[in-house]
N, C-alpha and C. Protein backbone atom coordinates (compact mmCIF):
# COMPACT_ATOMS: atom_id res chain seq x y z
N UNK A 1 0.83 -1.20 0.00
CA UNK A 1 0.00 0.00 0.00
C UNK A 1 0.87 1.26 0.00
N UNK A 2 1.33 1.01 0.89
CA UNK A 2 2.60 2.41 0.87
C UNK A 2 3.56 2.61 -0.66
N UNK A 3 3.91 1.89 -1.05
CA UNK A 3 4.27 2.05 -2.33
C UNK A 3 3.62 2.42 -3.65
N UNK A 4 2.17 1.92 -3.44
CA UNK A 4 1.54 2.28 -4.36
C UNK A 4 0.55 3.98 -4.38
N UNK A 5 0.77 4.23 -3.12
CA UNK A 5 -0.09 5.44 -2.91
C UNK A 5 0.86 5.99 -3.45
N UNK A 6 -0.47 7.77 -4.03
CA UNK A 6 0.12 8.86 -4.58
C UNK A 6 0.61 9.62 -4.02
N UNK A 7 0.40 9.36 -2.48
CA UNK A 7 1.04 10.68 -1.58
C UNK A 7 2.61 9.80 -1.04
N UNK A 8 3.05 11.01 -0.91
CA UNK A 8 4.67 10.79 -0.52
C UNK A 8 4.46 9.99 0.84
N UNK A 9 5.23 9.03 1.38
CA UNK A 9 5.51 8.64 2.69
C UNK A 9 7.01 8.52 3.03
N UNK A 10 7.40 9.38 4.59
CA UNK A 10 8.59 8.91 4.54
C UNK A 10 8.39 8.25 6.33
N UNK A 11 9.32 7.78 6.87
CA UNK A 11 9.49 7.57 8.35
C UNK A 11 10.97 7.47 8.65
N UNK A 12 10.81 8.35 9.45
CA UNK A 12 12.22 8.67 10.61
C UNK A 12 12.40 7.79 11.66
N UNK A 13 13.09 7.79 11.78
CA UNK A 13 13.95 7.08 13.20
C UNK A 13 13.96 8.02 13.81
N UNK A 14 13.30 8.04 15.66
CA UNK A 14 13.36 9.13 15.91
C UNK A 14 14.34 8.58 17.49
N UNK A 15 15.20 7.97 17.43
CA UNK A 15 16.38 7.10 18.13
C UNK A 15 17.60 7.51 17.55
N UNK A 16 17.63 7.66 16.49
CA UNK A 16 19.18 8.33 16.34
C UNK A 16 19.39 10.03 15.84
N UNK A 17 20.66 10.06 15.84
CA UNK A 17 21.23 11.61 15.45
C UNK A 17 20.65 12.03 14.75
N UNK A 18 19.74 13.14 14.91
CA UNK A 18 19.82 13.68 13.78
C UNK A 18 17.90 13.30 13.05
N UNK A 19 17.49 12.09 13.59
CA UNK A 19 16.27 11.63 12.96
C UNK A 19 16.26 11.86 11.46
N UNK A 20 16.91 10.12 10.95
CA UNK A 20 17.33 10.26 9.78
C UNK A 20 15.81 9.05 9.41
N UNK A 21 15.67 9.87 7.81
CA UNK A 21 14.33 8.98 6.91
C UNK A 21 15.76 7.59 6.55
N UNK A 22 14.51 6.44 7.39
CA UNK A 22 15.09 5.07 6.96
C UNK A 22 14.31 4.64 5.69
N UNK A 23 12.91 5.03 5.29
CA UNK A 23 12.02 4.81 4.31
C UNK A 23 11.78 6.33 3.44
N UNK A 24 11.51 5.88 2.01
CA UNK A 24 10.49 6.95 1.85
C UNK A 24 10.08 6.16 0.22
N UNK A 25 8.56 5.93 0.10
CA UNK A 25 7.89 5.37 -0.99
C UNK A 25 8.55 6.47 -2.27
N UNK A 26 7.89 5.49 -3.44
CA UNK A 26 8.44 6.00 -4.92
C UNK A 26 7.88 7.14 -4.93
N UNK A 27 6.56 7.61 -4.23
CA UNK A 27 5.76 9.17 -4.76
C UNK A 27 6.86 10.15 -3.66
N UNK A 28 7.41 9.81 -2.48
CA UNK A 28 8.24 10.63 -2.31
C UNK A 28 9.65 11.35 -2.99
N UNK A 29 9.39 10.46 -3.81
CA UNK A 29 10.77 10.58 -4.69
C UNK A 29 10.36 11.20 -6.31
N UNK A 30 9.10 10.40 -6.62
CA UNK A 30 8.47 11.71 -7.41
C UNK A 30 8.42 13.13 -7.25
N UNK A 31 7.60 13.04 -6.03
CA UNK A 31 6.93 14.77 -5.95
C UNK A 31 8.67 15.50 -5.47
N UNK A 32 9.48 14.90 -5.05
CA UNK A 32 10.76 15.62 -4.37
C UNK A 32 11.77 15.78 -5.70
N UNK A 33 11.40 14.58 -6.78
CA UNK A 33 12.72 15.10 -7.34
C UNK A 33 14.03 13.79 -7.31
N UNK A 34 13.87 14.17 -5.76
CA UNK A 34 15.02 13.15 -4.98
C UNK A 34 15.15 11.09 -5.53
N UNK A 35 16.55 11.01 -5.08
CA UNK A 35 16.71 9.66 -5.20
C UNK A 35 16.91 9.30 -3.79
N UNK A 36 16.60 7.89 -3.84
CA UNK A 36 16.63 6.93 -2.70
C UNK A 36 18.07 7.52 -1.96
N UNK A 37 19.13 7.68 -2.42
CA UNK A 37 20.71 8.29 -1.80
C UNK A 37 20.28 9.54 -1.52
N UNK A 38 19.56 9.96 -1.53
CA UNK A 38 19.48 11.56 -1.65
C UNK A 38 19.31 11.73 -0.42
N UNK A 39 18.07 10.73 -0.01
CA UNK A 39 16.90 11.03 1.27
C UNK A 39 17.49 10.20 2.53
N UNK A 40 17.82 9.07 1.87
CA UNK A 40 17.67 7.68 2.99
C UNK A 40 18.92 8.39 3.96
N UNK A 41 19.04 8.18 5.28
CA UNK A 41 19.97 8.69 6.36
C UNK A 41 20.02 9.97 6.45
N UNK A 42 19.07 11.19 6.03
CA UNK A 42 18.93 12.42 6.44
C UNK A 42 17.82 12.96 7.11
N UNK A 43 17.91 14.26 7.51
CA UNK A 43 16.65 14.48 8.25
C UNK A 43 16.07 15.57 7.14
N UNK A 44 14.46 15.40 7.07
CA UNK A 44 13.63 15.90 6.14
C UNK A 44 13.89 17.19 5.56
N UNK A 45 14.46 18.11 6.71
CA UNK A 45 14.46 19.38 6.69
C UNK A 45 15.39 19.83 5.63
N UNK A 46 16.06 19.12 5.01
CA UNK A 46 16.85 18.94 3.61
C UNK A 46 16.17 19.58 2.72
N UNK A 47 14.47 19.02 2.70
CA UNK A 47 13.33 20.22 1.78
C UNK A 47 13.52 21.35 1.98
N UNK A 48 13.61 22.02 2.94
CA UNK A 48 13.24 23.25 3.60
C UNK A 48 14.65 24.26 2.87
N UNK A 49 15.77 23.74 2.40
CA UNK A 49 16.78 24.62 2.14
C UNK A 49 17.40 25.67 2.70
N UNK A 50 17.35 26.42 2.35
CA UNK A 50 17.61 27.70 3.44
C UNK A 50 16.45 28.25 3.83
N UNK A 51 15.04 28.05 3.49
CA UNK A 51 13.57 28.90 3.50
C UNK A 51 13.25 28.35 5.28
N UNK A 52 14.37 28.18 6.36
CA UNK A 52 14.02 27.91 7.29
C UNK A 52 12.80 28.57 8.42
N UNK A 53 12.68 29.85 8.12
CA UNK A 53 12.19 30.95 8.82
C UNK A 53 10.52 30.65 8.48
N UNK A 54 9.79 29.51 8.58
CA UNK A 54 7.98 29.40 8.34
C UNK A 54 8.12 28.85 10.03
N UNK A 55 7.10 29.21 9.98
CA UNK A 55 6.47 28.91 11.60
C UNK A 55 5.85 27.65 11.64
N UNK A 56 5.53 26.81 10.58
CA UNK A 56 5.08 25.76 10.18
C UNK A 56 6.19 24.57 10.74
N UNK A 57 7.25 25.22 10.65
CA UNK A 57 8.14 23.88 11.24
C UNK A 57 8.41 23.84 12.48
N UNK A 58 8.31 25.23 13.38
CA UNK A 58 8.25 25.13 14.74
C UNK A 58 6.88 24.55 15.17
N UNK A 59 5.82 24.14 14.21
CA UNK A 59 4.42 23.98 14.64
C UNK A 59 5.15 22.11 14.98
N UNK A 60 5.76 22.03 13.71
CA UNK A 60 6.13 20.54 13.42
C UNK A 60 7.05 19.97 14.92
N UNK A 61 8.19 20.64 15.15
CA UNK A 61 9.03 20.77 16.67
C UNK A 61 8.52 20.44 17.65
N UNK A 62 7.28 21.40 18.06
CA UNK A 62 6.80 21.33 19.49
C UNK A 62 5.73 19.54 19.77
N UNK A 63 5.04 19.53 17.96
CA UNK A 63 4.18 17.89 17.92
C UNK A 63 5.32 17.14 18.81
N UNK A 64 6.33 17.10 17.47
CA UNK A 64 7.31 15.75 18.18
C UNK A 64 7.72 15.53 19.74
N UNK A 65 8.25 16.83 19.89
CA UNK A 65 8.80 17.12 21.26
C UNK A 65 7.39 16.34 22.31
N UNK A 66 6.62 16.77 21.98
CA UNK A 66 5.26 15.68 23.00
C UNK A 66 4.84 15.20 22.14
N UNK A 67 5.15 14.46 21.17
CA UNK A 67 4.87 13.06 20.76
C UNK A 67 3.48 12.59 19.96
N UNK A 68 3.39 14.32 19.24
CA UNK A 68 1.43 14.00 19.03
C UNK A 68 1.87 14.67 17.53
N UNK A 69 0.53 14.50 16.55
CA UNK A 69 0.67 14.02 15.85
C UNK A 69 0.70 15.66 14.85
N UNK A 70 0.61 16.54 13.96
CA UNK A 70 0.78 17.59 13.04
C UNK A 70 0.28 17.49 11.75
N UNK A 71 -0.13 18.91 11.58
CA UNK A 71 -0.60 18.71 10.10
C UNK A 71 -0.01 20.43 9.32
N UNK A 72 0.65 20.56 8.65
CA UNK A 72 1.02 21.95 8.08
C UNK A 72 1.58 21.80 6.83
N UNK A 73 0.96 23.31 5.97
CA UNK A 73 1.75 23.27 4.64
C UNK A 73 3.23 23.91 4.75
N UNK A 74 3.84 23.25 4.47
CA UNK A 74 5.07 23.66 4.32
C UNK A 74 5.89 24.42 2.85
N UNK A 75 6.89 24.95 2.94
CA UNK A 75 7.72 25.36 1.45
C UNK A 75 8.58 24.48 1.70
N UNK A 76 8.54 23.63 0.11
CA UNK A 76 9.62 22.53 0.46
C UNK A 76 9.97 23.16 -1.26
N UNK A 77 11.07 22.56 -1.39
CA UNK A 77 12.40 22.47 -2.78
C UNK A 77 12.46 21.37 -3.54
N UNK A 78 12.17 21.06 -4.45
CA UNK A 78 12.66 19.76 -5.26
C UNK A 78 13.89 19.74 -5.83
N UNK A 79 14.54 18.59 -5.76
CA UNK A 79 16.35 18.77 -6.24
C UNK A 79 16.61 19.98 -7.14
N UNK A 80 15.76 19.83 -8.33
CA UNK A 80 16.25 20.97 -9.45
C UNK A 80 15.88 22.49 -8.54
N UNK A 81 15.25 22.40 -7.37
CA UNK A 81 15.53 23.92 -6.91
C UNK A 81 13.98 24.63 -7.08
N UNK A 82 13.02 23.81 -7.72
CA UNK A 82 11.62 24.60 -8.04
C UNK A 82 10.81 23.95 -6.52
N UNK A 83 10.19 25.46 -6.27
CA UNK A 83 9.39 25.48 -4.86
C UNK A 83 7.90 24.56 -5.06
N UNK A 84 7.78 24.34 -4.15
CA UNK A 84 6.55 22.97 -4.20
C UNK A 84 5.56 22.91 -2.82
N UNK A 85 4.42 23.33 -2.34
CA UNK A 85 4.15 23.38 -0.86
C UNK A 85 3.52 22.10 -0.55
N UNK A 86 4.37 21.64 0.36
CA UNK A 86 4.17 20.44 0.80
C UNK A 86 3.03 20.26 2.11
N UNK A 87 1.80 19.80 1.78
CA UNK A 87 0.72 19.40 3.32
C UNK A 87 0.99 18.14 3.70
N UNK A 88 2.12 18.55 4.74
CA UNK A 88 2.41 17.06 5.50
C UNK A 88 1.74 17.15 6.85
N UNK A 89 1.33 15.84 6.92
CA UNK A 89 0.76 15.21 8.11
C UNK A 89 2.41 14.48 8.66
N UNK A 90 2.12 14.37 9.88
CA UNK A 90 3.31 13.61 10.88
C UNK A 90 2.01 12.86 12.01
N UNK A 91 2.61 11.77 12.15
CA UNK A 91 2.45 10.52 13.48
C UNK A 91 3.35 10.18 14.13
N UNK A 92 3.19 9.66 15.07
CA UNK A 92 3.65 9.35 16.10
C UNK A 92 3.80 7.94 16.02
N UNK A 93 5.08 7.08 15.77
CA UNK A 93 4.54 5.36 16.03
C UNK A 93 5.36 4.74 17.53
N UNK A 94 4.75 4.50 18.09
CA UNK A 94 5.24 3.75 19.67
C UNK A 94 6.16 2.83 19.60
N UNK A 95 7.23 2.64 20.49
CA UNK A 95 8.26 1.33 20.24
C UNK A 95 8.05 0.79 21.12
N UNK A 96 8.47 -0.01 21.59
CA UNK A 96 8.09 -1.05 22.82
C UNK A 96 8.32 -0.65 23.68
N UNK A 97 8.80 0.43 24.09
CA UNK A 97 9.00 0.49 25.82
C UNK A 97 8.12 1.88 25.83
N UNK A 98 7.27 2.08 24.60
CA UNK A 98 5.94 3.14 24.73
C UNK A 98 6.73 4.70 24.38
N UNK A 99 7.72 5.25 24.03
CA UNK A 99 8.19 6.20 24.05
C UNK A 99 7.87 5.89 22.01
N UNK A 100 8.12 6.90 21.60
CA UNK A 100 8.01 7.23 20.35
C UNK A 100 9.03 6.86 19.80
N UNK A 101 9.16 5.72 18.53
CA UNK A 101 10.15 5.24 17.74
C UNK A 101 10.69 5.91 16.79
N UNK A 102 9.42 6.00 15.82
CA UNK A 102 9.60 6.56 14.36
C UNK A 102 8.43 7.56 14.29
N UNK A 103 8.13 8.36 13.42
CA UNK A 103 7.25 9.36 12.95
C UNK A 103 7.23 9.06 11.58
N UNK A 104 6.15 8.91 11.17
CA UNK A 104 5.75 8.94 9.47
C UNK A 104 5.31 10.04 9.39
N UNK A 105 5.69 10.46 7.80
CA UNK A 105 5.26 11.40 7.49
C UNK A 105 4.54 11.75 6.58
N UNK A 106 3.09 11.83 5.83
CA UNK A 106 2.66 12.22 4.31
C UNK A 106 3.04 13.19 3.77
N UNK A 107 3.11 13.24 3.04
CA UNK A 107 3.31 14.06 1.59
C UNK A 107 2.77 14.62 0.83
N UNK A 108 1.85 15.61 0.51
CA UNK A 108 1.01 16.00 -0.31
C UNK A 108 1.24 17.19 -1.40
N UNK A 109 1.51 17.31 -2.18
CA UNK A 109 1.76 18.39 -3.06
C UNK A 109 0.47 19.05 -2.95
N UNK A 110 0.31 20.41 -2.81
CA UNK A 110 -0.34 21.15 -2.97
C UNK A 110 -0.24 22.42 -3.26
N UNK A 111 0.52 21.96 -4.41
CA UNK A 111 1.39 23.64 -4.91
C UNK A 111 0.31 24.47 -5.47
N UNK A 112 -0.67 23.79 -6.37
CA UNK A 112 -1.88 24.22 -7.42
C UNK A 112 -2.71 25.27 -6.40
N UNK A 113 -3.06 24.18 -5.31
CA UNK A 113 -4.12 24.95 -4.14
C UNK A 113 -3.39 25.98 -3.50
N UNK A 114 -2.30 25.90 -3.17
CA UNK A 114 -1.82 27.12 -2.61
C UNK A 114 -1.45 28.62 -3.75
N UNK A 115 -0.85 28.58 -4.62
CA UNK A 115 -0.76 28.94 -5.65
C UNK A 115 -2.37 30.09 -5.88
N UNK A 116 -3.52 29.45 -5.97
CA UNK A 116 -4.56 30.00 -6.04
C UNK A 116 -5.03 30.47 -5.08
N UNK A 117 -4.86 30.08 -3.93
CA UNK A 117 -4.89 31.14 -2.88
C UNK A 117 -4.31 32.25 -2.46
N UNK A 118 -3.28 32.06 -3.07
CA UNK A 118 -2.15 33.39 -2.75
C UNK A 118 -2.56 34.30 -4.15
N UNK A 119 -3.02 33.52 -4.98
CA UNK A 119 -3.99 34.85 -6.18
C UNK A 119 -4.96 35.58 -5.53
N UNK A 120 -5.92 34.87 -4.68
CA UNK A 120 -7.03 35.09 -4.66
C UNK A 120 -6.58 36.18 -3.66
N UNK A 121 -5.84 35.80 -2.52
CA UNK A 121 -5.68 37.06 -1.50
C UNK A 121 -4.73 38.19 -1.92
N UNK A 122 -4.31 38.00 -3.30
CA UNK A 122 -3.65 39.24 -3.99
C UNK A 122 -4.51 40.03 -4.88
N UNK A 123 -5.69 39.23 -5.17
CA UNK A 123 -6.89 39.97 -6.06
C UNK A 123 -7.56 40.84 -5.09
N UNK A 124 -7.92 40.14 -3.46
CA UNK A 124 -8.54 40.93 -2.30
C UNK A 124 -7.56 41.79 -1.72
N UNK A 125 -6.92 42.03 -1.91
CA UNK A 125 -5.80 43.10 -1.35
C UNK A 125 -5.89 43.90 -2.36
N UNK A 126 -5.73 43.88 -3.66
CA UNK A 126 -5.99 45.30 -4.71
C UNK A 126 -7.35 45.52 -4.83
N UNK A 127 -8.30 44.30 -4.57
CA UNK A 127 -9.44 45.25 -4.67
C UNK A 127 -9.88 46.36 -3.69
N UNK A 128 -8.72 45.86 -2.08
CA UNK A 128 -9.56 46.54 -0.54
C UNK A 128 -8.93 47.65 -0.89
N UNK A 129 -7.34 47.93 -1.53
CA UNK A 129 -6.84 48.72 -1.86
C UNK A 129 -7.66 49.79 -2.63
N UNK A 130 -8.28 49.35 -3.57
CA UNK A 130 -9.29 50.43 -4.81
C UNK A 130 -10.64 51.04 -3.74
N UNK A 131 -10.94 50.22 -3.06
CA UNK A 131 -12.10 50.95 -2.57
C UNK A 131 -11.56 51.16 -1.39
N UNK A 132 -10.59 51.43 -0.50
CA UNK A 132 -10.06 52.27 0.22
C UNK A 132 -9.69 53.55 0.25
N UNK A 133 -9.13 52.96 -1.01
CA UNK A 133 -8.71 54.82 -1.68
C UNK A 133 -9.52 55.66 -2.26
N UNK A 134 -10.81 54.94 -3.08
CA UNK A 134 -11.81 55.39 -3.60
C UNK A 134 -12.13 56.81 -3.00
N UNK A 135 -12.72 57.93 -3.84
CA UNK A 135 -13.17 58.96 -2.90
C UNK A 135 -14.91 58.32 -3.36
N UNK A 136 -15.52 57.66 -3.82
CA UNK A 136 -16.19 57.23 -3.90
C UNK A 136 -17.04 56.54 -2.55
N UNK A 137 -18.27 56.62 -2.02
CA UNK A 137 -18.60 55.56 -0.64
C UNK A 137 -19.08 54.84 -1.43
N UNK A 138 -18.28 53.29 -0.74
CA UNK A 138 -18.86 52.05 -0.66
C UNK A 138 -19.10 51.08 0.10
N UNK A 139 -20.10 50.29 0.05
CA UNK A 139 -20.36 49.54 1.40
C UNK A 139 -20.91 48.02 0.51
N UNK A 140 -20.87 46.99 1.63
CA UNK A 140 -20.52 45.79 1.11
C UNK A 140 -21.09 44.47 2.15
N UNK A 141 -22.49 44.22 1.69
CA UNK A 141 -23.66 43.25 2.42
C UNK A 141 -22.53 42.03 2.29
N UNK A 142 -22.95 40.91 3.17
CA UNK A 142 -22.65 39.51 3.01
C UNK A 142 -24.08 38.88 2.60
N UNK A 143 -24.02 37.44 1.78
CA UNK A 143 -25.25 37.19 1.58
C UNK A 143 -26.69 36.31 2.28
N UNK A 144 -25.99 36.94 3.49
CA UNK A 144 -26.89 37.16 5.04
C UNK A 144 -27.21 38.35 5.20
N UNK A 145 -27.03 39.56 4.09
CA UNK A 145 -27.36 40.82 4.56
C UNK A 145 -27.21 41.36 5.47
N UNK A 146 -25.72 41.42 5.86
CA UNK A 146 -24.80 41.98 7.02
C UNK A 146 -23.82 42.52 6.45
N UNK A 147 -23.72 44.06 7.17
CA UNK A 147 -22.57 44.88 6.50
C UNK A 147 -21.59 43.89 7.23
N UNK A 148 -20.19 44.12 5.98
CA UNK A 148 -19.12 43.62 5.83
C UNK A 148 -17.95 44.49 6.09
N UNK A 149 -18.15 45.82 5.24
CA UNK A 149 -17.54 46.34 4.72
C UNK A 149 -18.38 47.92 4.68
N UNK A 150 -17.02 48.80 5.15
CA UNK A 150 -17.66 50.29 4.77
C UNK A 150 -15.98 51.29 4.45
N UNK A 151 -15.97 51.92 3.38
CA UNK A 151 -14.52 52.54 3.25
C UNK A 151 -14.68 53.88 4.09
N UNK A 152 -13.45 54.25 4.06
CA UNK A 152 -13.63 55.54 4.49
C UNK A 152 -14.35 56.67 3.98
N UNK A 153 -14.52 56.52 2.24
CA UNK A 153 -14.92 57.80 1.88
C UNK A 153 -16.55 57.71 2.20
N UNK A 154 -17.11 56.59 2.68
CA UNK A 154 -18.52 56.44 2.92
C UNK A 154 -19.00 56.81 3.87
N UNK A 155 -17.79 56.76 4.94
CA UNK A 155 -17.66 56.85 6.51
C UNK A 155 -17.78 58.65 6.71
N UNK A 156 -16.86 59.54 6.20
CA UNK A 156 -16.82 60.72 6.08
C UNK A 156 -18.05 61.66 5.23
N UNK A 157 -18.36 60.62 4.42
CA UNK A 157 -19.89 61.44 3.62
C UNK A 157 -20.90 61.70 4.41
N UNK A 158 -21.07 59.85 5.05
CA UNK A 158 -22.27 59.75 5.91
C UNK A 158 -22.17 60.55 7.59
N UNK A 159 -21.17 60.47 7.88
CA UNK A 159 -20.97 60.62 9.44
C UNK A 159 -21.86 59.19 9.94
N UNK A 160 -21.63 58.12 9.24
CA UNK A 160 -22.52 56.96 10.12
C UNK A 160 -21.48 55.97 10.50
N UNK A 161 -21.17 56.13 12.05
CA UNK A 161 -20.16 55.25 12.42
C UNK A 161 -20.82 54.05 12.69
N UNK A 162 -20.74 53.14 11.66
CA UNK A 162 -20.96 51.32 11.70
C UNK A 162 -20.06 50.64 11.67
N UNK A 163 -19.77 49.69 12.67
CA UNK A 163 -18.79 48.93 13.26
C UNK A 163 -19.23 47.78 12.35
N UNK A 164 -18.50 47.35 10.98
CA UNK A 164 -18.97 46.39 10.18
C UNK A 164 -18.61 44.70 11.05
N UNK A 165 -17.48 44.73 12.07
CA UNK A 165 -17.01 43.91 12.60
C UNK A 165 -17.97 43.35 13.59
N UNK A 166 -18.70 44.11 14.06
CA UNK A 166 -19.94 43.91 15.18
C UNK A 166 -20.69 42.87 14.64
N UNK A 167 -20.70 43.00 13.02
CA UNK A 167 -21.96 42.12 12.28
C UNK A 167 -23.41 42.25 12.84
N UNK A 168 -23.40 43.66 13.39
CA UNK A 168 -25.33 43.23 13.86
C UNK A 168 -25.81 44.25 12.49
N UNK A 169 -25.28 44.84 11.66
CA UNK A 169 -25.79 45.82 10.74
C UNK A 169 -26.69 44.86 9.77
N UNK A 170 -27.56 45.08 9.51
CA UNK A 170 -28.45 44.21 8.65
C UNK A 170 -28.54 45.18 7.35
N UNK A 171 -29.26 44.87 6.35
CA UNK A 171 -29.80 46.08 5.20
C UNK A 171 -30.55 46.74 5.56
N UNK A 172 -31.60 46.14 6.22
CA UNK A 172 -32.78 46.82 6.60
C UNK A 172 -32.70 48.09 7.56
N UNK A 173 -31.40 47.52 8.50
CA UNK A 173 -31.29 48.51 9.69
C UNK A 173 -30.16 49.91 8.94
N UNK A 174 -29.34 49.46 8.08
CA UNK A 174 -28.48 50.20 6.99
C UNK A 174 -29.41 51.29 6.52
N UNK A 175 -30.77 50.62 6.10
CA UNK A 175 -31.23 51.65 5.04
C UNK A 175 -31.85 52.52 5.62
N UNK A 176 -32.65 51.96 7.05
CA UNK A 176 -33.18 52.92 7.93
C UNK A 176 -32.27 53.63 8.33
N UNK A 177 -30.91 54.13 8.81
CA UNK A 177 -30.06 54.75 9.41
C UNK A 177 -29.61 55.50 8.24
N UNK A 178 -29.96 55.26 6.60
CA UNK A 178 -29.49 55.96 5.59
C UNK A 178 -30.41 56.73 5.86
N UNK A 179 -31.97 56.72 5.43
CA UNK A 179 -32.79 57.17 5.59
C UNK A 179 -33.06 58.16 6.20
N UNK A 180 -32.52 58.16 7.46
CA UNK A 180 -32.93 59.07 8.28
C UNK A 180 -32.05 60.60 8.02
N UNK A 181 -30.75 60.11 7.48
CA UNK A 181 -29.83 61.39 6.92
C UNK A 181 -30.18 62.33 5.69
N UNK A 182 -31.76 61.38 5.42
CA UNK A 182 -31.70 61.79 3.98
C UNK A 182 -32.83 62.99 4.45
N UNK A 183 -33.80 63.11 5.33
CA UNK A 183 -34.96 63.83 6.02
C UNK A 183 -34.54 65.37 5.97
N UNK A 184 -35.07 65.87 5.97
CA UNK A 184 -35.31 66.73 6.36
C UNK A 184 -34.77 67.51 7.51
N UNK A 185 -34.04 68.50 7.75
CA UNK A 185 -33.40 68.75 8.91
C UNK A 185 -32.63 67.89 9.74
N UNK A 186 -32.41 66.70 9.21
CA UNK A 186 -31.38 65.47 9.43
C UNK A 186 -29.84 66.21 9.95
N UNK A 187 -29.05 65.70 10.64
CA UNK A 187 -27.60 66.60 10.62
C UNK A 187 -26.87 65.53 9.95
């Protein structure tokens, strides 16, 4: 089974120097790049290259250190040097005297999914950007009809301080509070 799955597997020895991969299936060696010499007697963090500085691997540190189990995307490297984000899971496997032997690890490429997320929150950052700056007011229901969203230039037109974060703003209660600015001797 382990050989035939698409996701990477490797397992460490977590008894000697260093917690070196004694295993790692053929998809680990796919998605990495790597050869069997490459991996076998090192410790994983070989992916990581110099990109040491993600908080994702101190998430990985503290599992092992108590012996429980992790799940994080990581930036990992494939031999030729092209970045790849790796969603590894880690376990815990027991040795006989109950202390933690080895740790397996999965493998998941998820460069595609991450990739599109880091679009998507670069498309929402120039858009918060455009209607921030906007001298234009705009405001922005969820489709629960709860303000979301109010820029500044809407904030300064209206004088209507709505705490969009509160989430109690409804449309209904929006339009009545527009409404009322719109009256007659309104301030």
């Amino acid at each position: 089974a382990l050989e035939c799955t698409s996701n990477g597997v490797v397992i460490s020895d977590m008894s000697l120097p260093g917690k070196p991969v004694f295993y790692a299936n053929p998809a680990f060696y796919r998605i990495t790049g790597y050869d069997p010499g490459d991996a076998i007697g090192r410790n994983c963090a070989f992916l990581q290259r110099d990109d040491v500085a993600q908080p994702e691997i101190d998430t990985l540190r503290q599992a092992m250190r108590r012996g429980e189990s992790a799940k994080v995307v990581l930036r990992n490297y494939r031999k030729d040097g092209t970045l790849f984000f790796n969603e590894l899971a880690i376990a815990p496997v027991s040795g006989m005297d109950g202390g933690v032997a080895h740790y397996v690890g999965i493998l998941n490429d998820v460069t595609e999914r991450e990739r599109a997320r880091l679009a998507i929150a670069e498309r929402s950052a120039r858009l918060n950007a455009v209607f921030d700056l906007s001298p234009d007011g705009f405001v922005v229901f969820d489709r629960d009809g709860r303000l979301v969203y109010t820029n500044r230039a809407f904030d300064t037109m209206s004088g209507l301080a709505l705490d969009p974060a509160a989430g109690e703003i409804t449309i209904e209660e929006f339009d009545r509070r527009f409404a009322a600015l719109c009256e007659p001797g309104a301030a």
